[in-house]
PDB file of N, CA and C in Angstrom:
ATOM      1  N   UNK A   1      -7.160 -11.315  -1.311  1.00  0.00           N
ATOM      2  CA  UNK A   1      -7.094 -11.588   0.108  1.00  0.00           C
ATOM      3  C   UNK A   1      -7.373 -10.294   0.874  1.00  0.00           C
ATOM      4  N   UNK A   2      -7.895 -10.455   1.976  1.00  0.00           N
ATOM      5  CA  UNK A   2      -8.119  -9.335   2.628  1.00  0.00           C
ATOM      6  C   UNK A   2      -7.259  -8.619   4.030  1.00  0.00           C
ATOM      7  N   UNK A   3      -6.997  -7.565   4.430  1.00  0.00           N
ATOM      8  CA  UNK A   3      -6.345  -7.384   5.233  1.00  0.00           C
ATOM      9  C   UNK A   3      -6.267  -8.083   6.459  1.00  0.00           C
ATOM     10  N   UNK A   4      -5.134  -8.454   7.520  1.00  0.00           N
ATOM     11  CA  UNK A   4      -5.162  -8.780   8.233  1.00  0.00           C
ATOM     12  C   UNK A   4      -5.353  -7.938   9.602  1.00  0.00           C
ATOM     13  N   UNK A   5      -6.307  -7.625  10.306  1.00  0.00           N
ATOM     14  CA  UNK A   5      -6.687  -6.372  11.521  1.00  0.00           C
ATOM     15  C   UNK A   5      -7.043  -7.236  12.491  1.00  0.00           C
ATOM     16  N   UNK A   6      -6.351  -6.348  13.530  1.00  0.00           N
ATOM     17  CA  UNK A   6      -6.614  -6.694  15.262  1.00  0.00           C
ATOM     18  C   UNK A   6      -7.040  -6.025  16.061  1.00  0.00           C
ATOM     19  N   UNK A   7      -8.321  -5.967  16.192  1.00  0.00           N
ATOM     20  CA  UNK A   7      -8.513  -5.045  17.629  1.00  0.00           C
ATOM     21  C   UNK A   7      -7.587  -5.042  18.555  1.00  0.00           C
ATOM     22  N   UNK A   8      -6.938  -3.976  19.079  1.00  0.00           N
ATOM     23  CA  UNK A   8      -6.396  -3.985  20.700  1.00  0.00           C
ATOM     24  C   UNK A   8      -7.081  -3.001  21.061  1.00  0.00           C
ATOM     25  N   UNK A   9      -6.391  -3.620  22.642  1.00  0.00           N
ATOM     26  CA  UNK A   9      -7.549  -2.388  23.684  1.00  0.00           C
ATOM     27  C   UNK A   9      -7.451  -0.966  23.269  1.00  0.00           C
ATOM     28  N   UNK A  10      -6.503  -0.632  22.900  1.00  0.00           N
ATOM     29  CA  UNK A  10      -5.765   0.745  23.118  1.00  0.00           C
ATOM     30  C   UNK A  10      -5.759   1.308  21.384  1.00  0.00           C
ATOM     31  N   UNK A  11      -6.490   0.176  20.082  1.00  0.00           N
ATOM     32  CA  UNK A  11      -6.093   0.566  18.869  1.00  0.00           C
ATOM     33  C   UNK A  11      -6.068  -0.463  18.015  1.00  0.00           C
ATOM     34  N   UNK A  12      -5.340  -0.518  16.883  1.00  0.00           N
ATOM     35  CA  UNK A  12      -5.464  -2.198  16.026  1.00  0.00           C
ATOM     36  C   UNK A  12      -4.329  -1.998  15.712  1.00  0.00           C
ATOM     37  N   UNK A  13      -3.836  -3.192  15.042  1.00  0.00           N
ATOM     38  CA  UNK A  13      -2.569  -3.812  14.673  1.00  0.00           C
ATOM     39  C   UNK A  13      -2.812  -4.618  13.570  1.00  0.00           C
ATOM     40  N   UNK A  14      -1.871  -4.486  12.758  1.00  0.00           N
ATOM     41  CA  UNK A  14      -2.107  -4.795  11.180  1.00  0.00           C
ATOM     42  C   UNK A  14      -0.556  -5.070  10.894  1.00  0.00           C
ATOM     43  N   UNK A  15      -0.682  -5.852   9.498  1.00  0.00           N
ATOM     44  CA  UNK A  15       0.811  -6.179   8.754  1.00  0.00           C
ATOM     45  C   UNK A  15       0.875  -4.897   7.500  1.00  0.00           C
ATOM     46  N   UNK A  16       2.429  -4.510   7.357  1.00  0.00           N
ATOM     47  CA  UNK A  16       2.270  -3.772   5.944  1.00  0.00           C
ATOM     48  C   UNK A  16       3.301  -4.626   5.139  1.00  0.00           C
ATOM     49  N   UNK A  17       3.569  -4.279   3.795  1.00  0.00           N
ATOM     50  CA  UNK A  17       4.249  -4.743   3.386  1.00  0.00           C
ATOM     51  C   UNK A  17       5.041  -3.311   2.862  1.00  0.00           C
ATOM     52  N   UNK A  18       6.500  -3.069   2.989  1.00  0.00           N
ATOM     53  CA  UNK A  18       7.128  -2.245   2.814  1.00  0.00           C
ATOM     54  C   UNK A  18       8.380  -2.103   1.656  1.00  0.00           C
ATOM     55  N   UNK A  19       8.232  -0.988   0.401  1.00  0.00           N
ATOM     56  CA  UNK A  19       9.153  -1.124  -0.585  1.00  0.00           C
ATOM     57  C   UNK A  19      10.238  -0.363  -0.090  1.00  0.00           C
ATOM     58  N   UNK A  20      11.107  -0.345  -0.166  1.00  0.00           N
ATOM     59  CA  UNK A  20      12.128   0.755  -0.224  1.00  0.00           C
ATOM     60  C   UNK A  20      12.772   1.043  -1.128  1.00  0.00           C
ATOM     61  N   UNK A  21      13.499   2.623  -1.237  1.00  0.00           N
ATOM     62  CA  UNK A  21      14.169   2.981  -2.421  1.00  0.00           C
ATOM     63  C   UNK A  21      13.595   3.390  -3.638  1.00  0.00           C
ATOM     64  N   UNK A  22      12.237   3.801  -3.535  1.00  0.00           N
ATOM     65  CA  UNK A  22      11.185   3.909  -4.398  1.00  0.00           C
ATOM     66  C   UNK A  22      11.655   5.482  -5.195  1.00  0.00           C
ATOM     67  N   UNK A  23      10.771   5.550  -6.168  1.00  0.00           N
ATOM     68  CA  UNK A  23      10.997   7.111  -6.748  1.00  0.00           C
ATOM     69  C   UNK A  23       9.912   7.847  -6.175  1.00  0.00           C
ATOM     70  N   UNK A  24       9.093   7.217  -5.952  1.00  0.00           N
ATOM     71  CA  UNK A  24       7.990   8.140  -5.038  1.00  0.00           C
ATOM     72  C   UNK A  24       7.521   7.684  -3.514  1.00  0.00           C
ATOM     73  N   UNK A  25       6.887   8.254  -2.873  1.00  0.00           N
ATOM     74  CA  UNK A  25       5.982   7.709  -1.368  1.00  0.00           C
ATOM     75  C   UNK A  25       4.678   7.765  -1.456  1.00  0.00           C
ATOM     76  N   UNK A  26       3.799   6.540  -0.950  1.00  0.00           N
ATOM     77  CA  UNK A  26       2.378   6.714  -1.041  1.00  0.00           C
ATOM     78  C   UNK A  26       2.501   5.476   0.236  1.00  0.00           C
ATOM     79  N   UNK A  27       1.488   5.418   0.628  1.00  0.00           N
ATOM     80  CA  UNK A  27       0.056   4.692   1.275  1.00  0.00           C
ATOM     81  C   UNK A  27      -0.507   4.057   1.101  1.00  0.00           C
ATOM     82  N   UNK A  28      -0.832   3.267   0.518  1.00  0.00           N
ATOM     83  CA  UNK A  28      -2.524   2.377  -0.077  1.00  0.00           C
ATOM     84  C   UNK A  28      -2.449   0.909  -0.971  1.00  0.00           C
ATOM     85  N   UNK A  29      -3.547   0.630  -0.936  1.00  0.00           N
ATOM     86  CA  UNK A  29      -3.503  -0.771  -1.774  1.00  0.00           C
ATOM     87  C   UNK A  29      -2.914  -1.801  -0.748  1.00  0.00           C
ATOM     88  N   UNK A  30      -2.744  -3.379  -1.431  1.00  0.00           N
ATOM     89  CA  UNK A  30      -2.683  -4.364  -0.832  1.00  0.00           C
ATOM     90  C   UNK A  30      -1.383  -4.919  -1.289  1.00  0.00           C
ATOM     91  N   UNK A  31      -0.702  -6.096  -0.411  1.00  0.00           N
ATOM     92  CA  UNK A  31       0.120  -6.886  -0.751  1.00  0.00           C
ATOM     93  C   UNK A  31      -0.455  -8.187   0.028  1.00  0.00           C
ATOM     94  N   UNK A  32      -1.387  -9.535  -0.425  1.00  0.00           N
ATOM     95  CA  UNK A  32      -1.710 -10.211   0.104  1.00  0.00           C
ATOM     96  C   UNK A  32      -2.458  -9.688   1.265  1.00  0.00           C
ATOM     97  N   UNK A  33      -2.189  -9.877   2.461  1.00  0.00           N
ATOM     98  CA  UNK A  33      -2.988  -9.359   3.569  1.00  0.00           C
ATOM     99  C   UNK A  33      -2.572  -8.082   4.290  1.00  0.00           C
ATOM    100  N   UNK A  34      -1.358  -6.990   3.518  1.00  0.00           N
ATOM    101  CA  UNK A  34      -0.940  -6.266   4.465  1.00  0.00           C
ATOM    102  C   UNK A  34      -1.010  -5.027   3.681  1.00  0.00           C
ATOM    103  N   UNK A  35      -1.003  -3.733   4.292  1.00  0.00           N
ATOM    104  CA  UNK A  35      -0.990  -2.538   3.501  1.00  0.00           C
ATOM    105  C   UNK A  35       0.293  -2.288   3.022  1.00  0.00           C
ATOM    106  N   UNK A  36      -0.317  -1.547   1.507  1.00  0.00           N
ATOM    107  CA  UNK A  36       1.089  -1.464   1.342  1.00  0.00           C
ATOM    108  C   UNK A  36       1.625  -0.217   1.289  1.00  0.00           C
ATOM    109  N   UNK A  37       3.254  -0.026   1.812  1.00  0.00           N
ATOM    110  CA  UNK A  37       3.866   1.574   2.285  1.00  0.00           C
ATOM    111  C   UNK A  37       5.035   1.673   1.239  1.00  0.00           C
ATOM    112  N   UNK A  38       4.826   2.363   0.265  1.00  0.00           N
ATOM    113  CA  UNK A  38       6.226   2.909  -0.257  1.00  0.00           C
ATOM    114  C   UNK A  38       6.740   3.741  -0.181  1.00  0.00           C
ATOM    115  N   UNK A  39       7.919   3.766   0.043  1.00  0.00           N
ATOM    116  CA  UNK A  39       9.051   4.644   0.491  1.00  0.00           C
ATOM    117  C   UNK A  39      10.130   5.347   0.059  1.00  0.00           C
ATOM    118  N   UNK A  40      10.853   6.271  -0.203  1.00  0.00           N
ATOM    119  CA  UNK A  40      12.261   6.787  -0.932  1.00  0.00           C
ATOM    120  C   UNK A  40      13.307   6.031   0.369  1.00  0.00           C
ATOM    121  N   UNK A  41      13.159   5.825   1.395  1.00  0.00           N
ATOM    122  CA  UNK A  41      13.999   5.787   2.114  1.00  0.00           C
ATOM    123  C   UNK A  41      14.851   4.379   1.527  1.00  0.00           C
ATOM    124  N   UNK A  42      16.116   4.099   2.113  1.00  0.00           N
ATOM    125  CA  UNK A  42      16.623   2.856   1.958  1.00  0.00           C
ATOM    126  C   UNK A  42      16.535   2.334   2.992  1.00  0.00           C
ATOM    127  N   UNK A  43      16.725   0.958   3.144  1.00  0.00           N
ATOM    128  CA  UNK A  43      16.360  -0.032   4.557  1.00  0.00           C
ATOM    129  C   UNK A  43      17.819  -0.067   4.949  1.00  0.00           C
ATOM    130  N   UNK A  44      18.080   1.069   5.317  1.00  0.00           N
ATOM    131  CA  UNK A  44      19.573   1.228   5.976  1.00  0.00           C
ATOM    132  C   UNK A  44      19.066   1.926   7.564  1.00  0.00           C
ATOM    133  N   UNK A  45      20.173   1.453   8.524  1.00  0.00           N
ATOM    134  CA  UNK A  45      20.080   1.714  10.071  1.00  0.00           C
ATOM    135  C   UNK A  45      18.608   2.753  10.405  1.00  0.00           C
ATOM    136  N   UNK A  46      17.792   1.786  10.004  1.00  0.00           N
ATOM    137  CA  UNK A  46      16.441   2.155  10.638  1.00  0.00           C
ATOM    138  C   UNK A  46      15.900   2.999   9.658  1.00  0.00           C
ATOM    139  N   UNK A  47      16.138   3.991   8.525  1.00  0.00           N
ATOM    140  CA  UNK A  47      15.640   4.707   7.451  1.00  0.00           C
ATOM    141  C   UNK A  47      14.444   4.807   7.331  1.00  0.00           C
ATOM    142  N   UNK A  48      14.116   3.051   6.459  1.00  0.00           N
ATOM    143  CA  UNK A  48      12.687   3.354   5.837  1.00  0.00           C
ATOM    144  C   UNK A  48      11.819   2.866   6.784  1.00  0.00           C
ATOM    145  N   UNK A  49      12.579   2.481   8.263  1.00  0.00           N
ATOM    146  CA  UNK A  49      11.310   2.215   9.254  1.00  0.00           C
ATOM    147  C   UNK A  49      10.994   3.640   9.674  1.00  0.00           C
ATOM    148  N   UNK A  50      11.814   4.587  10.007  1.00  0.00           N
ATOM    149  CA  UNK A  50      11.105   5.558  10.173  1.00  0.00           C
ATOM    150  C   UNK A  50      10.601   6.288   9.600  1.00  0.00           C
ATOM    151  N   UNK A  51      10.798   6.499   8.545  1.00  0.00           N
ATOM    152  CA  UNK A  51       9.616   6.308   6.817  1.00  0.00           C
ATOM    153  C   UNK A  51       8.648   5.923   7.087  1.00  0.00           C
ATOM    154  N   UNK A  52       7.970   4.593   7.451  1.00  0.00           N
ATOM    155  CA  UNK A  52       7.187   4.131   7.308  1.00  0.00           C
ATOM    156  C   UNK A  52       5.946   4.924   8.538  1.00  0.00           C
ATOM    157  N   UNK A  53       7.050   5.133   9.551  1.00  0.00           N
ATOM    158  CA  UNK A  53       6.227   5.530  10.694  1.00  0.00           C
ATOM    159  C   UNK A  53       5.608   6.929  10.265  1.00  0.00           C
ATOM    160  N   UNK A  54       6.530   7.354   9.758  1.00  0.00           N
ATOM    161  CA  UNK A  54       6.143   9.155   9.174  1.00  0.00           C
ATOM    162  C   UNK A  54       4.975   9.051   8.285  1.00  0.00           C
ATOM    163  N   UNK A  55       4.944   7.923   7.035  1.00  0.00           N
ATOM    164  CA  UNK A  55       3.786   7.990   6.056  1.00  0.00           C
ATOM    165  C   UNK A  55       2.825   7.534   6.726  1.00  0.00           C
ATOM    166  N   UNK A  56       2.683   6.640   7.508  1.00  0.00           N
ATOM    167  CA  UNK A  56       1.508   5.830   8.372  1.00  0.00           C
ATOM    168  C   UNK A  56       0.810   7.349   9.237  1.00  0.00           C
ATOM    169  N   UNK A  57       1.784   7.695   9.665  1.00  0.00           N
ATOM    170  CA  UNK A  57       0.768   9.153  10.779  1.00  0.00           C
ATOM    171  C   UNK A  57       0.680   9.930   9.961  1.00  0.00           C
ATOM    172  N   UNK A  58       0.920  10.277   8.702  1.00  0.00           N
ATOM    173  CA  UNK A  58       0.283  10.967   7.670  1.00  0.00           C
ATOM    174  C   UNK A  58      -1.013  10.645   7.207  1.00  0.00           C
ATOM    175  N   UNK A  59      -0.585   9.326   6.776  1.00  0.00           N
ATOM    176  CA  UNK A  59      -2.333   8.465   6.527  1.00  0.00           C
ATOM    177  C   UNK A  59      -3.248   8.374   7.239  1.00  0.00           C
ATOM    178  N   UNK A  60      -2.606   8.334   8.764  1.00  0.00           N
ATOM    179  CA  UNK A  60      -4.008   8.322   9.226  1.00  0.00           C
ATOM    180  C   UNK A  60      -4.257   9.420   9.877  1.00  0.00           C
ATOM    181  N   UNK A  61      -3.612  10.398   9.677  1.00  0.00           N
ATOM    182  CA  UNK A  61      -3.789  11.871  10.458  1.00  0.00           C
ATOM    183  C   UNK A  61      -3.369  11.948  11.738  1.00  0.00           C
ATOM    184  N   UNK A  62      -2.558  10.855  12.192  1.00  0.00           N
ATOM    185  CA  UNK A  62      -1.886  11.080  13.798  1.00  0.00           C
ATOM    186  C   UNK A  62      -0.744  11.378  13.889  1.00  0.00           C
ATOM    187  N   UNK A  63      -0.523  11.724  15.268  1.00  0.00           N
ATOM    188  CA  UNK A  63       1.379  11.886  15.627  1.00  0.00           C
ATOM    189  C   UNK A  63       1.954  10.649  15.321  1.00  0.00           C
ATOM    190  N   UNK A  64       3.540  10.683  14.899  1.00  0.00           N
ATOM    191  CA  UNK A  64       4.319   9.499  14.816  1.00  0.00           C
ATOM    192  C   UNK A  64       4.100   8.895  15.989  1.00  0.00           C
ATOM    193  N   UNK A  65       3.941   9.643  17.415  1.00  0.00           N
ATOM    194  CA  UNK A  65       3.682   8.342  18.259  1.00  0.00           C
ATOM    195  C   UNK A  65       2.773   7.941  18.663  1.00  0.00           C
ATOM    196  N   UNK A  66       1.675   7.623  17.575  1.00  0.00           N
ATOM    197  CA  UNK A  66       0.725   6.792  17.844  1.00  0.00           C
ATOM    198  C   UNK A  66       0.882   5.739  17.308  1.00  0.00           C
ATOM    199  N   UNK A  67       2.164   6.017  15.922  1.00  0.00           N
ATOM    200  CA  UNK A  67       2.265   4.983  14.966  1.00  0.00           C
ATOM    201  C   UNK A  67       3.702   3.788  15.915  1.00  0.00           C
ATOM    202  N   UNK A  68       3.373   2.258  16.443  1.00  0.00           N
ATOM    203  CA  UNK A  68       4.279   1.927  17.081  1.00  0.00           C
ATOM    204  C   UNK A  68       4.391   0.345  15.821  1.00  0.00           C
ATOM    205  N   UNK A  69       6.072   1.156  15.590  1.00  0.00           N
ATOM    206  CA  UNK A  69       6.196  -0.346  14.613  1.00  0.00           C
ATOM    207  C   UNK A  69       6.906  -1.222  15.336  1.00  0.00           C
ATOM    208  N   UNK A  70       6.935  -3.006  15.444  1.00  0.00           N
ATOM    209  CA  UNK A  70       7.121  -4.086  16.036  1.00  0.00           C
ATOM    210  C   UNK A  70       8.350  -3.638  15.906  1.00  0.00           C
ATOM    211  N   UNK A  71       9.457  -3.725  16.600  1.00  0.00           N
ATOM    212  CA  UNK A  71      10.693  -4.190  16.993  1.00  0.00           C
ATOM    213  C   UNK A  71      11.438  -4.741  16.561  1.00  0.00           C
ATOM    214  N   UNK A  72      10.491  -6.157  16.460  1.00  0.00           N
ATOM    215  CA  UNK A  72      11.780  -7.275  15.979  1.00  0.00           C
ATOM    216  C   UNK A  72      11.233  -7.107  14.460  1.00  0.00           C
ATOM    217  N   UNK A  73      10.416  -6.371  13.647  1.00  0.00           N
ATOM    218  CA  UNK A  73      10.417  -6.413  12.317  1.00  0.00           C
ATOM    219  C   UNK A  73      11.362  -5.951  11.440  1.00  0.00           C
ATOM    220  N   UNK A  74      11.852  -7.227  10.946  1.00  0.00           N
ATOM    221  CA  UNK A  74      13.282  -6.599   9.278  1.00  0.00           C
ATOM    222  C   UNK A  74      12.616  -7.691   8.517  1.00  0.00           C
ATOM    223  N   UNK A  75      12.791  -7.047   7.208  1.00  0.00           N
ATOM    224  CA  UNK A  75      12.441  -7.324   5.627  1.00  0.00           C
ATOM    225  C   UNK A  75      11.267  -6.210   5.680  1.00  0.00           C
ATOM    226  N   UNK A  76      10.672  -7.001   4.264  1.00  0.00           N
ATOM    227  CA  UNK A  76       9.498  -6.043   4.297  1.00  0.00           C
ATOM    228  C   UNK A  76       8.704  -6.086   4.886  1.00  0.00           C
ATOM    229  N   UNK A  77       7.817  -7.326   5.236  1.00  0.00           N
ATOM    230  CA  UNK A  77       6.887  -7.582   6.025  1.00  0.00           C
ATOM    231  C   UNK A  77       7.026  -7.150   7.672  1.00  0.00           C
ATOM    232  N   UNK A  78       6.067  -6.365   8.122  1.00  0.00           N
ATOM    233  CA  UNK A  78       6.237  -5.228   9.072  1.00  0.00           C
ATOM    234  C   UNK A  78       4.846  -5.253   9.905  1.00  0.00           C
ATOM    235  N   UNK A  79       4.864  -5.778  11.299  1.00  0.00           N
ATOM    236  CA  UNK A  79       4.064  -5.447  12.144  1.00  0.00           C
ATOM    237  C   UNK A  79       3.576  -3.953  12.772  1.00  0.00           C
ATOM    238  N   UNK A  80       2.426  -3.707  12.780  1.00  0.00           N
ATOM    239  CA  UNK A  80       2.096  -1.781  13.177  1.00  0.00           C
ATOM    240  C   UNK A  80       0.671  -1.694  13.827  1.00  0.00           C
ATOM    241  N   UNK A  81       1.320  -1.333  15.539  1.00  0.00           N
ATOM    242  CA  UNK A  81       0.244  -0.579  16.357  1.00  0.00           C
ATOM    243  C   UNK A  81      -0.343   0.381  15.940  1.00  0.00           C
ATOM    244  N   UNK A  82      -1.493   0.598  15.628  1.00  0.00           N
ATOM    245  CA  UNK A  82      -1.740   2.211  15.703  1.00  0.00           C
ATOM    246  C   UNK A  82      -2.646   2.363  16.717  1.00  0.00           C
ATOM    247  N   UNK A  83      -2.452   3.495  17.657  1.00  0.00           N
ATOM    248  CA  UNK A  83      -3.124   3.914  19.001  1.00  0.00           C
ATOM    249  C   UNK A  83      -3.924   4.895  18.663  1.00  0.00           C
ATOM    250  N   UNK A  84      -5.486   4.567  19.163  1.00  0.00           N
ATOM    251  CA  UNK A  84      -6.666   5.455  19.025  1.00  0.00           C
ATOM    252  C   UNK A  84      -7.991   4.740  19.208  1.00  0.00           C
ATOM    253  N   UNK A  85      -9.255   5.603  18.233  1.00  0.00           N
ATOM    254  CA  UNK A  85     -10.325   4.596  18.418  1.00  0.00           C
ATOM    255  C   UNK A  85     -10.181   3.412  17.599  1.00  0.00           C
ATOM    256  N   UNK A  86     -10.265   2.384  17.821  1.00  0.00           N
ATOM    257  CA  UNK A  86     -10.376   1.103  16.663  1.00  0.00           C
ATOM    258  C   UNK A  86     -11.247   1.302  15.726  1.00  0.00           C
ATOM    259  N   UNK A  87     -12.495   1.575  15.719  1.00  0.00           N
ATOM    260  CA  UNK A  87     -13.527   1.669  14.825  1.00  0.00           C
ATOM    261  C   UNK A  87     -13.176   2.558  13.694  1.00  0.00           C
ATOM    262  N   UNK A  88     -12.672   4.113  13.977  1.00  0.00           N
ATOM    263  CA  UNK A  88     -12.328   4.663  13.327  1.00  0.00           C
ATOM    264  C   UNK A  88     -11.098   4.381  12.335  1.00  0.00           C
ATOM    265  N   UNK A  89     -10.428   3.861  13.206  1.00  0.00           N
ATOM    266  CA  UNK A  89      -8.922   3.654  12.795  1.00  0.00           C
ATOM    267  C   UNK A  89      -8.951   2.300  11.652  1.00  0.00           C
ATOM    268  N   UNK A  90      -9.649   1.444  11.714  1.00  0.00           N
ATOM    269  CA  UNK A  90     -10.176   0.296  11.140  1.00  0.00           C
ATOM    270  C   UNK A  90     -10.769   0.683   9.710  1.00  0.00           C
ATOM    271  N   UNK A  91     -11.686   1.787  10.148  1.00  0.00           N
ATOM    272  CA  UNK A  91     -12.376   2.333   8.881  1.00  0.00           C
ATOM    273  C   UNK A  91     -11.749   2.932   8.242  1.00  0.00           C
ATOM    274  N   UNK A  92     -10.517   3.763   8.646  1.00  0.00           N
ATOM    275  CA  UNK A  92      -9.290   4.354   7.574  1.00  0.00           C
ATOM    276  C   UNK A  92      -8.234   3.601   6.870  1.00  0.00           C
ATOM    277  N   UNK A  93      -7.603   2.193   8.040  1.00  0.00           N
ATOM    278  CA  UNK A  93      -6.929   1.393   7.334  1.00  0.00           C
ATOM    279  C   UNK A  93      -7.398   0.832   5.994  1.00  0.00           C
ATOM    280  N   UNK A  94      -9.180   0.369   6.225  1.00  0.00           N
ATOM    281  CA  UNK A  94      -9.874  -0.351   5.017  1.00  0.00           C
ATOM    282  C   UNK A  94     -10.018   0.816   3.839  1.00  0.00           C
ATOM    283  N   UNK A  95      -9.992   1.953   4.123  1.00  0.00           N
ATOM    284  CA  UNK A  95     -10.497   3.192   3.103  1.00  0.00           C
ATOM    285  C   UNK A  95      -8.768   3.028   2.124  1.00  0.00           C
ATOM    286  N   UNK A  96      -7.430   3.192   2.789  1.00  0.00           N
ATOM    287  CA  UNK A  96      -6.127   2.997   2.481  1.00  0.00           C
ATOM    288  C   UNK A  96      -6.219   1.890   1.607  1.00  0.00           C
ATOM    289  N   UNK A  97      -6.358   0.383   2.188  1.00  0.00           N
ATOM    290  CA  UNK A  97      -6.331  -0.514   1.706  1.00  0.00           C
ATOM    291  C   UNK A  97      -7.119  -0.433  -0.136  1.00  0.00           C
ATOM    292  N   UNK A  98      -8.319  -0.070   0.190  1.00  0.00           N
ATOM    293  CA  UNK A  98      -8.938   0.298  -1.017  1.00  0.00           C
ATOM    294  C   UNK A  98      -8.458   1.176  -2.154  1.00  0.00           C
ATOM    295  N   UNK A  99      -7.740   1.656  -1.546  1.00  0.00           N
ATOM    296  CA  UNK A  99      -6.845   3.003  -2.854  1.00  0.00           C
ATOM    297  C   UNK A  99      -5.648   2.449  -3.842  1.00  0.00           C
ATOM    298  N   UNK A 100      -5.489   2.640  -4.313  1.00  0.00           N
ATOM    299  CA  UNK A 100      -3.975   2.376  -5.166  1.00  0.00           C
ATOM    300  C   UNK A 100      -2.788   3.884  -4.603  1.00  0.00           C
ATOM    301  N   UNK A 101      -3.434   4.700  -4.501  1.00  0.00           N
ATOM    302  CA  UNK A 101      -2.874   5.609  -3.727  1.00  0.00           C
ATOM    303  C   UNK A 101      -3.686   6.816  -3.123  1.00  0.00           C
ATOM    304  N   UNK A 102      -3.675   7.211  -2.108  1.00  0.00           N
ATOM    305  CA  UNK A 102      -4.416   8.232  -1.215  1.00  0.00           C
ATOM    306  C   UNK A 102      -3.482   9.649  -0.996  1.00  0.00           C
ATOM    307  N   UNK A 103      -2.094   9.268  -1.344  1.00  0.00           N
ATOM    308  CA  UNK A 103      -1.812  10.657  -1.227  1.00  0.00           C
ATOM    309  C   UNK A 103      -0.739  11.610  -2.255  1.00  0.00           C
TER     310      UNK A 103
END
């Protein structure tokens, strides 16, 4: 299956799918339609969401606040703004997606 991507005006928006509690952190590859983010953090009072935000602006080379994760997202499955050019930003999510790991 292939990723799920949204142009917005301002950037795209995509699903990840998020592990926590991992022995390592990476970036890349798929879970059904969403990228996938693994994490050391635990999904305790916000942890591995801000994990997630930290590895995401790693991956794609931006500040954490470009990286805006949905709100109402708990479990793994995880809604994520990223603010910039779309084209570019599109072409890095798909380059991620393609990896088993990028970093």
């Amino acid at each position: 299956m292939s990723l799920s991507i949204e142009r917005t005006r301002d950037g795209i928006a995509f699903w990840i799918h998020v592990t926590p509690r991992a022995k390592r952190e990476c970036v890349g590859g798929t879970h059904g339609d969403a990228l996938k983010v693994v994490t050391k953090a635990p999904p305790v009072d916000g942890e591995a969401n801000a994990s997630c935000v930290e590895l995401l602006a790693d991956a794609f080379v931006l500040p954490r606040k470009k990286i805006l994760l949905d709100a109402s997202s708990t479990g793994r499955r995880k809604r994520v703004r990223v603010l910039g050019e779309g084209e570019s930003l599109e072409a890095r999510l798909r380059a991620l997606a393609n990896s088993d790991d990028l970093r």
